[in-house]
PDB file of N, CA and C in Angstrom:
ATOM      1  N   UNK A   1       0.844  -1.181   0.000  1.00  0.00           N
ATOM      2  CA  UNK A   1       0.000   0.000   0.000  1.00  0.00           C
ATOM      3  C   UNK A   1       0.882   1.235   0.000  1.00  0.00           C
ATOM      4  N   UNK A   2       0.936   2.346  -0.929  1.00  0.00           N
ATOM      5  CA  UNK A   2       1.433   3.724  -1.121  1.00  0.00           C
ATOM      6  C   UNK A   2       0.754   4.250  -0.061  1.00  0.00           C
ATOM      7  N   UNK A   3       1.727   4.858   1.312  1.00  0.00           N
ATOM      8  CA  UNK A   3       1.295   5.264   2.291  1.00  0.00           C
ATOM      9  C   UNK A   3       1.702   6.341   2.389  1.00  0.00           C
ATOM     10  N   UNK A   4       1.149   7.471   1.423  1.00  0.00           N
ATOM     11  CA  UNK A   4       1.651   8.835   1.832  1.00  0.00           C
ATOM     12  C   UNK A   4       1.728   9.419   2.997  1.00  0.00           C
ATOM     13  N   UNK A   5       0.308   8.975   4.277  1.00  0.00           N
ATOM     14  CA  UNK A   5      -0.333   9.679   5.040  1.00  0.00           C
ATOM     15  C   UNK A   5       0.795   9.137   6.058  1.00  0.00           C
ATOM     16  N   UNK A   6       1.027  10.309   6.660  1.00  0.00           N
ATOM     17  CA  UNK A   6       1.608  10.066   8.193  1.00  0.00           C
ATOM     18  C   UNK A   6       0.552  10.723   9.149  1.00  0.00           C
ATOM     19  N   UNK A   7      -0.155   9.859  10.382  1.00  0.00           N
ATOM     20  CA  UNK A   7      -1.123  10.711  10.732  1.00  0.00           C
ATOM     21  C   UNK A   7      -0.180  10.996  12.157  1.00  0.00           C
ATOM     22  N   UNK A   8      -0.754  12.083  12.373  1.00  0.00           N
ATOM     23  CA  UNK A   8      -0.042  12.593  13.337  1.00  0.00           C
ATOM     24  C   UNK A   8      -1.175  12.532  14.839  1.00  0.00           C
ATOM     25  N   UNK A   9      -0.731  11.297  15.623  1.00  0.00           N
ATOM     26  CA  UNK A   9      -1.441  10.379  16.518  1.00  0.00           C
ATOM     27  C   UNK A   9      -0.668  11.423  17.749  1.00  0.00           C
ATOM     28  N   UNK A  10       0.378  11.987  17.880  1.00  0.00           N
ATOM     29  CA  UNK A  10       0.728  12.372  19.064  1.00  0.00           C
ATOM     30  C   UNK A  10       1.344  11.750  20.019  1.00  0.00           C
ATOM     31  N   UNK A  11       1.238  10.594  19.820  1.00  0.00           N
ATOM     32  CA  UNK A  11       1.549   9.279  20.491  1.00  0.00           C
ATOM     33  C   UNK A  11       2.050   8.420  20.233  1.00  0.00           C
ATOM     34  N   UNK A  12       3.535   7.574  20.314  1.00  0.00           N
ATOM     35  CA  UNK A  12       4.651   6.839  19.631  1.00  0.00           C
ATOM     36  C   UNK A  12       4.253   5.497  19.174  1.00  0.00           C
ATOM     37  N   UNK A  13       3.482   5.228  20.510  1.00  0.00           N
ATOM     38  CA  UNK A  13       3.084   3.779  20.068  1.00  0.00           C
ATOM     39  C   UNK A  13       1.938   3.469  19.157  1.00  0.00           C
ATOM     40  N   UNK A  14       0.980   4.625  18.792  1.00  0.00           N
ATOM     41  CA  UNK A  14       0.072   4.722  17.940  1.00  0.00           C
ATOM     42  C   UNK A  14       0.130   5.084  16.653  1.00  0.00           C
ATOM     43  N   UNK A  15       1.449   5.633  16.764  1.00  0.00           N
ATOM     44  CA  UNK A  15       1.822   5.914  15.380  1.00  0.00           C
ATOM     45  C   UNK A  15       2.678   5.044  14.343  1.00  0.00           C
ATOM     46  N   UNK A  16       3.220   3.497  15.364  1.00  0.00           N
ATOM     47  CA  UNK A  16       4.099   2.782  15.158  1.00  0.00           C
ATOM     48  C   UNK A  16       2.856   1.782  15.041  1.00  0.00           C
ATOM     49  N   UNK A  17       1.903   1.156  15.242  1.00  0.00           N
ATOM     50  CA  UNK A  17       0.367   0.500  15.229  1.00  0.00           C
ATOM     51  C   UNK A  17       0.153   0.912  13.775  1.00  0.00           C
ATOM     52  N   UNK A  18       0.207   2.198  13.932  1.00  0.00           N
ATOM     53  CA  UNK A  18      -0.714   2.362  12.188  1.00  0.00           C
ATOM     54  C   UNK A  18       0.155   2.561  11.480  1.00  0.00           C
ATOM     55  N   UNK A  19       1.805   2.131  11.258  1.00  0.00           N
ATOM     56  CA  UNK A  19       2.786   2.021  10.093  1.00  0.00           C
ATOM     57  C   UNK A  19       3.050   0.467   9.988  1.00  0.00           C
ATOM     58  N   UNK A  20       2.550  -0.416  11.231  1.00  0.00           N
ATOM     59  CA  UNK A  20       2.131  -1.356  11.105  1.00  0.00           C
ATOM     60  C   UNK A  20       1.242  -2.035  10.202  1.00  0.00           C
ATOM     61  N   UNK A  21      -0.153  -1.157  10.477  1.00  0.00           N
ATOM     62  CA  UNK A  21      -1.383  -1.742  10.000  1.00  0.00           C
ATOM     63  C   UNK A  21      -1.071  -1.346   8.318  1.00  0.00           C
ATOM     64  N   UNK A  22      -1.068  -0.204   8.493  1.00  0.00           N
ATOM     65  CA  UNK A  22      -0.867   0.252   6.773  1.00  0.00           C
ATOM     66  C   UNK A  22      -0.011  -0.604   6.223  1.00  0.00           C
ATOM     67  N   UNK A  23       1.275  -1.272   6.722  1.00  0.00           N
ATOM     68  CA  UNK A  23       2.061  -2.334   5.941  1.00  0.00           C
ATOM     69  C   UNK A  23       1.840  -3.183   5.758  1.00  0.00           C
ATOM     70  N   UNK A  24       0.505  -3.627   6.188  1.00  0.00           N
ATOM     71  CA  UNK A  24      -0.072  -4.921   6.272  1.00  0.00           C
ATOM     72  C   UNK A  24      -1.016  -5.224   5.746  1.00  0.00           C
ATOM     73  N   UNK A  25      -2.170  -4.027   5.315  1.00  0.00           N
ATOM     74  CA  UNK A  25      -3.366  -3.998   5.137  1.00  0.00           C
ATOM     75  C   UNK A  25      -3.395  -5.364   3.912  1.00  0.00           C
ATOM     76  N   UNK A  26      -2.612  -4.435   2.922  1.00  0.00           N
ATOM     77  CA  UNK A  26      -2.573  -4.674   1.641  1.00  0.00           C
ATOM     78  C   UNK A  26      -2.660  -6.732   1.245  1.00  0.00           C
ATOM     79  N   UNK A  27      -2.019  -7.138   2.573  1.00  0.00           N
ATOM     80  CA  UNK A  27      -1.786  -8.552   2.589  1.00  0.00           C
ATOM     81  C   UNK A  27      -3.213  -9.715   3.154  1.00  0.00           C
ATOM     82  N   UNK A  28      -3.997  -8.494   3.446  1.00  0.00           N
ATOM     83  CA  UNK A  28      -5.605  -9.736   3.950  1.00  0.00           C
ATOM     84  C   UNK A  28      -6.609  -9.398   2.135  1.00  0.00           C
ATOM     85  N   UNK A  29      -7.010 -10.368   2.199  1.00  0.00           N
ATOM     86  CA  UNK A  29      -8.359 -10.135   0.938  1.00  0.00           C
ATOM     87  C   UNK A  29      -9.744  -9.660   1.472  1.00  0.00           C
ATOM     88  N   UNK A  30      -9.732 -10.354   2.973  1.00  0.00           N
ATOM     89  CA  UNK A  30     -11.447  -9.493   3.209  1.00  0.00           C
ATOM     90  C   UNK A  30     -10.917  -9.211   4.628  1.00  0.00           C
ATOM     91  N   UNK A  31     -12.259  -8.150   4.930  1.00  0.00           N
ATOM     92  CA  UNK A  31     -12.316  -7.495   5.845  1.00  0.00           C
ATOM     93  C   UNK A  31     -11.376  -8.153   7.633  1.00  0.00           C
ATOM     94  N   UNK A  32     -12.637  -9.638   7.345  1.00  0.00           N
ATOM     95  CA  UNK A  32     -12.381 -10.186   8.475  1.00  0.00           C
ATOM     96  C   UNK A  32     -11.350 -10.971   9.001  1.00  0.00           C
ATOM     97  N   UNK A  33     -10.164 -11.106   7.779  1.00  0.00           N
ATOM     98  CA  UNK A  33      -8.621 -11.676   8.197  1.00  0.00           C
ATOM     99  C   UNK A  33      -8.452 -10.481   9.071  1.00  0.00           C
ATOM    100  N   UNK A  34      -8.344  -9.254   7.897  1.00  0.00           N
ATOM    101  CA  UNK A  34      -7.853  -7.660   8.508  1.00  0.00           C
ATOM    102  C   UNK A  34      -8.396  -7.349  10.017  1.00  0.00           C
ATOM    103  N   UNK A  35      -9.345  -7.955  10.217  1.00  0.00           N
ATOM    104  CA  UNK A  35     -10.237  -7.622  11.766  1.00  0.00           C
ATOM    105  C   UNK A  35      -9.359  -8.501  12.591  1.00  0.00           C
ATOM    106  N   UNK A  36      -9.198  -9.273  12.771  1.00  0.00           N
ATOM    107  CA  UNK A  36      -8.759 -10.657  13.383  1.00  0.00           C
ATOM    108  C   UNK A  36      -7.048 -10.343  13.631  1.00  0.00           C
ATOM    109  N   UNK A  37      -6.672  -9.729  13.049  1.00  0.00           N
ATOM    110  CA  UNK A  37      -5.000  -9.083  12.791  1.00  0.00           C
ATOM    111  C   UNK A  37      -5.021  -8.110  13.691  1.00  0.00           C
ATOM    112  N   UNK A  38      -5.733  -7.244  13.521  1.00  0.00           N
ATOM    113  CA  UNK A  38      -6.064  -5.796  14.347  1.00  0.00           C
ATOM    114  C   UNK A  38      -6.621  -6.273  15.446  1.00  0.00           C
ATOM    115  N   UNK A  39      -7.275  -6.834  16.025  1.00  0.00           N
ATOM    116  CA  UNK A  39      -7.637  -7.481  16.789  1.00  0.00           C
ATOM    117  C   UNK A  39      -6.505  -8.219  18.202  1.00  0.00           C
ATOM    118  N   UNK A  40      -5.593  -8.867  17.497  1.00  0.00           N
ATOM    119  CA  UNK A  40      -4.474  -9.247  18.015  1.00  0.00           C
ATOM    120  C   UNK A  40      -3.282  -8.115  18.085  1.00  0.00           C
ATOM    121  N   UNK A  41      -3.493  -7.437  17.551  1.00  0.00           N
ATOM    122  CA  UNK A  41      -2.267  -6.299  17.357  1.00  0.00           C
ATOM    123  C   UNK A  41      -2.691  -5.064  18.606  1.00  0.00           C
ATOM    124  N   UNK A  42      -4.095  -5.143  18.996  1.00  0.00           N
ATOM    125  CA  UNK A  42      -4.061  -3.797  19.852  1.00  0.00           C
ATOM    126  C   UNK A  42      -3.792  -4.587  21.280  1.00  0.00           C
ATOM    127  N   UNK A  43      -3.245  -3.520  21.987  1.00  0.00           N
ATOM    128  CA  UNK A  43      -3.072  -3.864  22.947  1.00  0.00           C
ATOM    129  C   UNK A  43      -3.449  -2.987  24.423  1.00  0.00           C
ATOM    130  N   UNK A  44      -4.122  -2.279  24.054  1.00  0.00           N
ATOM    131  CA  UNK A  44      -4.845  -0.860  24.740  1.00  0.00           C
ATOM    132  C   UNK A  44      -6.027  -1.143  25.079  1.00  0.00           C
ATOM    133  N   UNK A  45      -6.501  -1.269  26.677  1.00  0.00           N
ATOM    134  CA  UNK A  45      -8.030  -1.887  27.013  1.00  0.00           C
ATOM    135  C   UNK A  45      -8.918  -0.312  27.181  1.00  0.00           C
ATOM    136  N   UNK A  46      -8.072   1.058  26.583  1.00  0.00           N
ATOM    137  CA  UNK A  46      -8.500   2.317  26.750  1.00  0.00           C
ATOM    138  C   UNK A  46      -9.374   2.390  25.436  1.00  0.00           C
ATOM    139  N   UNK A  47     -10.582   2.098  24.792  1.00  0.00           N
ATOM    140  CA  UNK A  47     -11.456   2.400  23.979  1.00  0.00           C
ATOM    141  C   UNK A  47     -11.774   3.597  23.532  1.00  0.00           C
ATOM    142  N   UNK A  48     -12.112   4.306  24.401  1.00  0.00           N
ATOM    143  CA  UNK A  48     -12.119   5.645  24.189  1.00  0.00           C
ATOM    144  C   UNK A  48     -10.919   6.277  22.834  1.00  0.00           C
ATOM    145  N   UNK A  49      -9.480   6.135  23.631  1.00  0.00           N
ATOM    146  CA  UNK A  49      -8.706   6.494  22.587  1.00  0.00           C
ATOM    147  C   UNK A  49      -8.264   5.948  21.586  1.00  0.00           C
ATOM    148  N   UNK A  50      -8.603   4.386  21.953  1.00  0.00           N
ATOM    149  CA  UNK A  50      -8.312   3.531  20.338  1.00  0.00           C
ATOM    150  C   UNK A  50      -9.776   4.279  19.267  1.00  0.00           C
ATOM    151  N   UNK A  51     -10.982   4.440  19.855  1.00  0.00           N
ATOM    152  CA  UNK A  51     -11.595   4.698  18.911  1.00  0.00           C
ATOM    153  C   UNK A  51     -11.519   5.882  18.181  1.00  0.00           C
ATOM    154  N   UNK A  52     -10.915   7.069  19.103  1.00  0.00           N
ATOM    155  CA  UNK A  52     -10.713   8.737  18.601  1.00  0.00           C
ATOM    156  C   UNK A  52      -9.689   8.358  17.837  1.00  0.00           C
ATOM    157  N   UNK A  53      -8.446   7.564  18.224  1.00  0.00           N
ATOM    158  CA  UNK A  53      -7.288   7.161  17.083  1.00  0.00           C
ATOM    159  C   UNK A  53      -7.987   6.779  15.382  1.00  0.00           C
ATOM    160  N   UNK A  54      -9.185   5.721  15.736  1.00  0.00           N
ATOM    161  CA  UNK A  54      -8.975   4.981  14.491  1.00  0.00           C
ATOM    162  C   UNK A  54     -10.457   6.213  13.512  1.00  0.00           C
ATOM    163  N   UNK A  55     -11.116   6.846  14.068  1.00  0.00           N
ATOM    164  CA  UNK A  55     -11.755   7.768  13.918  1.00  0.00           C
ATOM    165  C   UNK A  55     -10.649   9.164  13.411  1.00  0.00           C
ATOM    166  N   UNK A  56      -9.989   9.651  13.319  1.00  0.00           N
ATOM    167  CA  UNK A  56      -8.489  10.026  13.155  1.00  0.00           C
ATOM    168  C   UNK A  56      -8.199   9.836  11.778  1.00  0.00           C
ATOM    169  N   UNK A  57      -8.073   8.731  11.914  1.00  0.00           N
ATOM    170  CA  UNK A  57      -7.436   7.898  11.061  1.00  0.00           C
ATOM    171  C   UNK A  57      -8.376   7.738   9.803  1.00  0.00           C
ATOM    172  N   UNK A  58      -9.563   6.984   9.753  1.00  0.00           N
ATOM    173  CA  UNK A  58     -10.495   7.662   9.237  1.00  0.00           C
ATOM    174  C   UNK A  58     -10.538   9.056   8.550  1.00  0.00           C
ATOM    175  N   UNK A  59     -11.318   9.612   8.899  1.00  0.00           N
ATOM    176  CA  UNK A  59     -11.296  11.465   9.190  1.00  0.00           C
ATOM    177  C   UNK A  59     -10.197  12.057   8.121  1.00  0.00           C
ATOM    178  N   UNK A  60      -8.961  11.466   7.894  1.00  0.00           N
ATOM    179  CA  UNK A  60      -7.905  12.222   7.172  1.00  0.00           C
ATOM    180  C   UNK A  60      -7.718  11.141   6.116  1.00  0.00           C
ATOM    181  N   UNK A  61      -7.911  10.268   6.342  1.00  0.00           N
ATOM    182  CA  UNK A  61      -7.782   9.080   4.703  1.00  0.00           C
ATOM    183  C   UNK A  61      -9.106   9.568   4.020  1.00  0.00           C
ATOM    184  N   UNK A  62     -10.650  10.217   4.604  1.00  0.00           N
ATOM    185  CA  UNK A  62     -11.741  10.400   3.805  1.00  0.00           C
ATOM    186  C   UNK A  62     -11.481  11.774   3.036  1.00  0.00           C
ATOM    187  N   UNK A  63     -10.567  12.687   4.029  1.00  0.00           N
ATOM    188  CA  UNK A  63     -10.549  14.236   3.405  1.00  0.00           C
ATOM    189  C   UNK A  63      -9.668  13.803   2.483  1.00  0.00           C
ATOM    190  N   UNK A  64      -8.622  13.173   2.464  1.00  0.00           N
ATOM    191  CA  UNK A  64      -7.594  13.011   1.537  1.00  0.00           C
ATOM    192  C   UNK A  64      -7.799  12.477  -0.184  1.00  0.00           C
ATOM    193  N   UNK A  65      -7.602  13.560  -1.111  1.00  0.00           N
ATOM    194  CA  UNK A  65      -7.950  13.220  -2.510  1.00  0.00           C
ATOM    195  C   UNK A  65      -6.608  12.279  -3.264  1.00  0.00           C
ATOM    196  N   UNK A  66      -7.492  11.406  -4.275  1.00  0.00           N
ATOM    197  CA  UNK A  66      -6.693  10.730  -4.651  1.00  0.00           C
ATOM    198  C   UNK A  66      -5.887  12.229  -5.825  1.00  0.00           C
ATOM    199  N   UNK A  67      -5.059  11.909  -7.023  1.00  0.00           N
ATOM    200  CA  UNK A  67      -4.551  12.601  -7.684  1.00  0.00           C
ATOM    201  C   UNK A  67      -5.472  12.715  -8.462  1.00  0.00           C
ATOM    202  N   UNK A  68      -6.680  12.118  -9.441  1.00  0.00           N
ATOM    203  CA  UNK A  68      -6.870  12.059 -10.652  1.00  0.00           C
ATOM    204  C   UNK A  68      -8.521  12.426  -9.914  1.00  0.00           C
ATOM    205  N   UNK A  69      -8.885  12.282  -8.599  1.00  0.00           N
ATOM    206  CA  UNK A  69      -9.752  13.153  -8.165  1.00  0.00           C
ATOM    207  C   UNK A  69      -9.594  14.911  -8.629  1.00  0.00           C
ATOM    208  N   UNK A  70      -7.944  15.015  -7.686  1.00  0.00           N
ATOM    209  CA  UNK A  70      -7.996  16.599  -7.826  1.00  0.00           C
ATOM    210  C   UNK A  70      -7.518  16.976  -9.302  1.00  0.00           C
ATOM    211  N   UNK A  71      -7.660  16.323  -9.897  1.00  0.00           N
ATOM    212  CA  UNK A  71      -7.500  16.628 -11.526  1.00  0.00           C
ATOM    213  C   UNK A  71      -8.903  17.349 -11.923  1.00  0.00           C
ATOM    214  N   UNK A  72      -9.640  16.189 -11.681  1.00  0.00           N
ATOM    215  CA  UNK A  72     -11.271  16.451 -12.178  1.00  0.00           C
ATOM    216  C   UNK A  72     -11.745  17.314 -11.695  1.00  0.00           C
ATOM    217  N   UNK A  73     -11.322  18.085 -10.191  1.00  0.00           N
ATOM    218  CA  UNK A  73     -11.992  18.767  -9.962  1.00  0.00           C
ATOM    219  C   UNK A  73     -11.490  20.477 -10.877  1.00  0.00           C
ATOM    220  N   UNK A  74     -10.086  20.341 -11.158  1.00  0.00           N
ATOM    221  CA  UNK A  74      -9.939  21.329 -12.186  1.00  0.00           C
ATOM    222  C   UNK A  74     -10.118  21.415 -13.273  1.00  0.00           C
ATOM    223  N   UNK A  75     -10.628  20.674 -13.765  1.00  0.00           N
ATOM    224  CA  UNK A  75     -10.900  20.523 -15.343  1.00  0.00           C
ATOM    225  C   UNK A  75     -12.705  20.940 -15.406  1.00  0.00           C
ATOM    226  N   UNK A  76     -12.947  21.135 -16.724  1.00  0.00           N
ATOM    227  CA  UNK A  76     -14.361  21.296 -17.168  1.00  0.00           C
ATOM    228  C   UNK A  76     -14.983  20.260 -17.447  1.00  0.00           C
ATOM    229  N   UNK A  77     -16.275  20.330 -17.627  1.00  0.00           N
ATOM    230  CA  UNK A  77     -16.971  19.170 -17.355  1.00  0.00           C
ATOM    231  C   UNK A  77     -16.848  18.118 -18.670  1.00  0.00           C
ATOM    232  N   UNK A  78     -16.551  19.116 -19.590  1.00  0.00           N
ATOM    233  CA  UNK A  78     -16.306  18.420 -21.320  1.00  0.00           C
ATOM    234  C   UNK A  78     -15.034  17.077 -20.857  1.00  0.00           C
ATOM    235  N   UNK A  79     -14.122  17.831 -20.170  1.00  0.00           N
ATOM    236  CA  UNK A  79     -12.639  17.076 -20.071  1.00  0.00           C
ATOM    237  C   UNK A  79     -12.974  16.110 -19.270  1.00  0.00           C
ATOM    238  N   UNK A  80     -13.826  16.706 -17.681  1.00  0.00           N
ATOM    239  CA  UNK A  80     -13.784  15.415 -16.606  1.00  0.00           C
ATOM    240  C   UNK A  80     -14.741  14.317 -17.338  1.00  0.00           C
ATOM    241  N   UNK A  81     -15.570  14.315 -17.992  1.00  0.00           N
ATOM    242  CA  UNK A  81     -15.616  13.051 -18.584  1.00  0.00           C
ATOM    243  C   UNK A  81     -15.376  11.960 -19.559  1.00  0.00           C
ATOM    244  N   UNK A  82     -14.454  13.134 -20.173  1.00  0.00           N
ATOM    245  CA  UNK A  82     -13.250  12.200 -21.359  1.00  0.00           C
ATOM    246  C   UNK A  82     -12.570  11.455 -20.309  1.00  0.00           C
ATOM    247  N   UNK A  83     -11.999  11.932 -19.148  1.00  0.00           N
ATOM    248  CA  UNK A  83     -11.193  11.773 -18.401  1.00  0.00           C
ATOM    249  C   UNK A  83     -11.762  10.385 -17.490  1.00  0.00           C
ATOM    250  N   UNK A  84     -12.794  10.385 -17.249  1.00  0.00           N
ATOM    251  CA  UNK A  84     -13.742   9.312 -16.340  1.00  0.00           C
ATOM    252  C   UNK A  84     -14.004   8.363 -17.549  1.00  0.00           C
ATOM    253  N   UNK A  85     -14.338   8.352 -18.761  1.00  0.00           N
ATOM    254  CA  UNK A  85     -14.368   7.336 -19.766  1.00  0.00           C
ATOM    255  C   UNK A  85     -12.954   7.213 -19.601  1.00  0.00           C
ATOM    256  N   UNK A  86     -11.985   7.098 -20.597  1.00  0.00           N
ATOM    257  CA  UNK A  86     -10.562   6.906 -20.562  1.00  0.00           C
ATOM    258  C   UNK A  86     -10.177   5.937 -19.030  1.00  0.00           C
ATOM    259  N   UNK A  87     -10.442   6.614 -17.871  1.00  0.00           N
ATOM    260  CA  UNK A  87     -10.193   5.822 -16.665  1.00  0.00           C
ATOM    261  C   UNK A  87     -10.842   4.218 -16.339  1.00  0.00           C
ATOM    262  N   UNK A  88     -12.137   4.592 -16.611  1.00  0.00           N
ATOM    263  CA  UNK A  88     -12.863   3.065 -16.935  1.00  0.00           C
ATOM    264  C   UNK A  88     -12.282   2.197 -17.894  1.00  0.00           C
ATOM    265  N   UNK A  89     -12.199   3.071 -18.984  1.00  0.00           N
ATOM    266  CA  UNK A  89     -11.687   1.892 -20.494  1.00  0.00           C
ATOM    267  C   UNK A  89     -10.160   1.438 -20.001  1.00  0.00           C
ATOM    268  N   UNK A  90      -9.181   2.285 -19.354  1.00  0.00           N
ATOM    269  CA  UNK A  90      -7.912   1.797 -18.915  1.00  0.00           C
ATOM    270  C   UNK A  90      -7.885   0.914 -17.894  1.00  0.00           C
ATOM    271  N   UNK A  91      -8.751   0.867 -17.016  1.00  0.00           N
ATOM    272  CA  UNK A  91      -8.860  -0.229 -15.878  1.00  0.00           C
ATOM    273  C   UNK A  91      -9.682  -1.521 -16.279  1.00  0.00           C
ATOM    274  N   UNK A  92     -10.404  -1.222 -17.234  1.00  0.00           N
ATOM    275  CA  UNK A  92     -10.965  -2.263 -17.858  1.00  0.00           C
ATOM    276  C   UNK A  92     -10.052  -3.318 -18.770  1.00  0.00           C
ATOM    277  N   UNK A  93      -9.345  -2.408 -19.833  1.00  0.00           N
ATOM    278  CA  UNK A  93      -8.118  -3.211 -19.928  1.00  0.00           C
ATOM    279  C   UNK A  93      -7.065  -3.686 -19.096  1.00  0.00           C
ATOM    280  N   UNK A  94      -6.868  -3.351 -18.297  1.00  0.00           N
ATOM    281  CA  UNK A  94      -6.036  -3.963 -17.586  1.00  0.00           C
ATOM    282  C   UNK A  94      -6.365  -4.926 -16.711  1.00  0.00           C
ATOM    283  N   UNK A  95      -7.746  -4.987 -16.406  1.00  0.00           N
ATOM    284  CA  UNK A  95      -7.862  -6.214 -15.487  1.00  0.00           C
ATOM    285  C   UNK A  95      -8.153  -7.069 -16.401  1.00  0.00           C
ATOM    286  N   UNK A  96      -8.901  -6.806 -17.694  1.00  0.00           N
ATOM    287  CA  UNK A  96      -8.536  -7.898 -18.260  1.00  0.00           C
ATOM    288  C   UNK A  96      -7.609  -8.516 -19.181  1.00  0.00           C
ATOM    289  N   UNK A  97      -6.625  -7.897 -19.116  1.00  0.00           N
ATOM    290  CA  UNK A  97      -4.709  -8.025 -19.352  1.00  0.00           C
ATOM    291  C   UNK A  97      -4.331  -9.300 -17.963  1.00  0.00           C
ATOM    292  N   UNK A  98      -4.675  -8.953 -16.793  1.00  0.00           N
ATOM    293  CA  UNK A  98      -4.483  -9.451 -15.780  1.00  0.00           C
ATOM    294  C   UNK A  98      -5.017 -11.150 -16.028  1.00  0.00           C
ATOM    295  N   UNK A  99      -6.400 -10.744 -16.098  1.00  0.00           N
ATOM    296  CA  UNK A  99      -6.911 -12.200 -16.055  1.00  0.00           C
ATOM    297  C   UNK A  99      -7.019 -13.064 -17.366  1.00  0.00           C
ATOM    298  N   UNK A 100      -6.255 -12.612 -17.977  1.00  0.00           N
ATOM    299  CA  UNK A 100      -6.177 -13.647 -19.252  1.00  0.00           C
ATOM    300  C   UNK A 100      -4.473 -14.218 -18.741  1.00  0.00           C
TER     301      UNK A 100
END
């Protein structure tokens, strides 16, 4: 996973948890390996701040634009949807590049 985000937790061991998790994410296929991992990995019976952490955490991965988001949002509407076709037809080829 391309982990631009450094969130700034305030807190050493929370910030070393989620350079953890982020290195890892990428390696479960569904949710509930990823739950079961995280699960074993916390070690904090303080709820409160695991949840403001992962709420946090949250919160700045949702504000955060991908690149070809903040493209579209500068372009006109003629372009952003050359741009949104083109993106479909390129991911379309490629997954099915992949699965052949």
């Amino acid at each position: 996973m391309d982990n631009n985000l450094a969130v700034d937790t305030k807190d050493k061991k929370m910030y070393e948890a989620y350079e953890r998790m982020t290195a890892n994410v990428d390696s479960f296929e569904r949710f509930e390996e990823f739950y079961n991992y995280f699960l074993k990995q916390v070690t904090t019976e303080d709820k409160e701040k695991l949840n403001k952490w992962l709420l946090k955490v949250l919160f700045v991965e949702l504000k955060r634009k991908h690149p070809f988001d903040e493209l579209i949002d500068l372009v006109d509407s003629d372009e952003k949807e050359t741009l949104k076709i083109w993106l479909d037809s390129s991911l379309g080829k490629l997954k099915r590049r992949i699965d052949d």
